[in-house]
C-alpha atoms as a PDB file:
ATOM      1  CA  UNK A   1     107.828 -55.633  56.418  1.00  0.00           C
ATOM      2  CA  UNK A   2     107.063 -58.478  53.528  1.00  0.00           C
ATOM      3  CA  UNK A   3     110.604 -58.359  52.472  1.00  0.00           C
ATOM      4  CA  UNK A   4     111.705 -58.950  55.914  1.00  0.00           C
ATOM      5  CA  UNK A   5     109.983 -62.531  56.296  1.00  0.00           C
ATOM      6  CA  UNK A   6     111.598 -65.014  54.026  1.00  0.00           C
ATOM      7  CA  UNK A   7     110.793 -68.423  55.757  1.00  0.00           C
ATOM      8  CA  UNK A   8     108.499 -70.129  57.020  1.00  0.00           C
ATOM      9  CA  UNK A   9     109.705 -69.743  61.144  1.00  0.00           C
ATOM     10  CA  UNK A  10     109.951 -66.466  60.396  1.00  0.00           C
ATOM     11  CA  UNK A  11     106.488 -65.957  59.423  1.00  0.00           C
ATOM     12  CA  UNK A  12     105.171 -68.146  62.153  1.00  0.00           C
ATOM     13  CA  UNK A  13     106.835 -65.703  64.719  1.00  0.00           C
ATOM     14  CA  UNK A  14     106.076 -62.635  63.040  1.00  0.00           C
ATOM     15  CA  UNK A  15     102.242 -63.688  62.992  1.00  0.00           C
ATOM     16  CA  UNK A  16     102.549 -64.687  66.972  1.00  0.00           C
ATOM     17  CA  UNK A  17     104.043 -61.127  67.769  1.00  0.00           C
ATOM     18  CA  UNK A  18     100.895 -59.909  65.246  1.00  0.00           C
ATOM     19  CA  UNK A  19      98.252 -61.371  68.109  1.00  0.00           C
ATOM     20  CA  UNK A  20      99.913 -59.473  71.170  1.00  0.00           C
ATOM     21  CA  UNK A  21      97.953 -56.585  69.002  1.00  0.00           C
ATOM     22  CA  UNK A  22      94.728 -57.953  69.406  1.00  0.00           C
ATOM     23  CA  UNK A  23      92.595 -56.230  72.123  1.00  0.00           C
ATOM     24  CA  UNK A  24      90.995 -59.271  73.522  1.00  0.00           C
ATOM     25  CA  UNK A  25      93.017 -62.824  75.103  1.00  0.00           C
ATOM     26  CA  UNK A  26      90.104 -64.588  73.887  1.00  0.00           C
ATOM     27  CA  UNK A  27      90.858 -63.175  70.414  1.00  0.00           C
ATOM     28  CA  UNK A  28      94.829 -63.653  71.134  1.00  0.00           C
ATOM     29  CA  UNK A  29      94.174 -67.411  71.553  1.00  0.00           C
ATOM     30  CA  UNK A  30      91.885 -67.702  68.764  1.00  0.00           C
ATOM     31  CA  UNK A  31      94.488 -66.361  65.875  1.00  0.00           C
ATOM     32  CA  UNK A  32      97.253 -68.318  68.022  1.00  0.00           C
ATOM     33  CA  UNK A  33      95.385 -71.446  67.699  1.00  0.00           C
ATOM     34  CA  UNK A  34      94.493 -70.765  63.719  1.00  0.00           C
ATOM     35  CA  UNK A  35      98.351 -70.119  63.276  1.00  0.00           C
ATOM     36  CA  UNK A  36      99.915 -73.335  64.865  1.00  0.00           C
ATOM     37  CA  UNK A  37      97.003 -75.199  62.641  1.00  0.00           C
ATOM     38  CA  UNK A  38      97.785 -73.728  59.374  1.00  0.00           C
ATOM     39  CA  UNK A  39     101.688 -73.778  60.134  1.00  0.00           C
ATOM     40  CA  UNK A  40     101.609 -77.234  60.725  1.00  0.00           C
ATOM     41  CA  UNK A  41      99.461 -78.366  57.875  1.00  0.00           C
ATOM     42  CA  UNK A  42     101.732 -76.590  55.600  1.00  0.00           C
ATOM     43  CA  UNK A  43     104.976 -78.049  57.339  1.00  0.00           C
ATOM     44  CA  UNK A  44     105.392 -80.582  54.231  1.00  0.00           C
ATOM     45  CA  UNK A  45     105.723 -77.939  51.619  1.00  0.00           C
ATOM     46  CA  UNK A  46     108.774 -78.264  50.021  1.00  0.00           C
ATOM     47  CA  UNK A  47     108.108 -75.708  47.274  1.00  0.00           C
ATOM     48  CA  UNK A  48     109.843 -72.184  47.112  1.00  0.00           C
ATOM     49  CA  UNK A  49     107.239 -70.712  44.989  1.00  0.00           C
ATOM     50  CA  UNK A  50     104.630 -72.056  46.911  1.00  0.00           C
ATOM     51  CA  UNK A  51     106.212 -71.052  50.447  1.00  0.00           C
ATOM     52  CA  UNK A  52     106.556 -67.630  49.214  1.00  0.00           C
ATOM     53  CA  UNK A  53     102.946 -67.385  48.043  1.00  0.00           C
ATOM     54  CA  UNK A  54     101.904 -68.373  51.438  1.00  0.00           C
ATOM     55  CA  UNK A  55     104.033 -66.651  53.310  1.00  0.00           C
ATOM     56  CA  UNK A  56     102.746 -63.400  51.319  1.00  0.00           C
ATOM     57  CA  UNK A  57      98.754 -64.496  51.633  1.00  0.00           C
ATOM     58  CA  UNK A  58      99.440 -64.516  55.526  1.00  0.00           C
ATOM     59  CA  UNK A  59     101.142 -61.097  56.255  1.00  0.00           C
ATOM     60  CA  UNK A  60      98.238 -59.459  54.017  1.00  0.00           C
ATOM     61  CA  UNK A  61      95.616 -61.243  56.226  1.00  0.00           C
ATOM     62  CA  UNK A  62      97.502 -60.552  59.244  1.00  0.00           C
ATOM     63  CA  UNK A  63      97.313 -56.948  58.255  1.00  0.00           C
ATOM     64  CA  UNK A  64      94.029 -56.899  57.190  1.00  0.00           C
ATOM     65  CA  UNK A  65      92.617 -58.665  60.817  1.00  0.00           C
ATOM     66  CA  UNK A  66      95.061 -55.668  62.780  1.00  0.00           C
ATOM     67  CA  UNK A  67      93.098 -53.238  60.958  1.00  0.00           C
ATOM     68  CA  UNK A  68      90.085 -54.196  61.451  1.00  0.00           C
ATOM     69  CA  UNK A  69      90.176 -54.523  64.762  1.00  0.00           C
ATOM     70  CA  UNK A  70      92.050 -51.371  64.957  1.00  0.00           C
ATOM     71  CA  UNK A  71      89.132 -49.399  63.569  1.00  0.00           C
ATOM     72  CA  UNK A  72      86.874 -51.098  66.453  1.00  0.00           C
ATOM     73  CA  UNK A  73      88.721 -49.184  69.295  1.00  0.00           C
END
């Protein structure tokens, strides 16, 4: 799935599709919010390096949140 996300837009919709999963709206809106914040505060990086360390920190916390609310059910 990693290898699938290269840039930032990418991972911004990937993460959005990610909170359709999420069992609650109020929970839905919550990660929605979180995402627009952090993808906006990180709009300025210009690094590759950097981008790609980001874009990896996100899908492993994405994952991690889908599980653990997966377990809940």
């Amino acid at each position: 799935m990693s290898d699938l996300i290269r840039t930032p837009v990418q991972l911004y919709r990937f993460l959005l599709r990610c909170c359709k999963l999420l069992p609650s709206a109020a929970m839905q809106k919550h990660y929605q919010h979180a995402i627009r914040q952090s993808y906006n505060s990180h709009a300025d990086e210009d690094d590759p390096e950097r981008i790609q360390m980001i874009i990896q920190r996100a899908i492993s916390d994405a994952e991690w949140i889908l599980t653990k609310y997966a377990k809940k059910k």
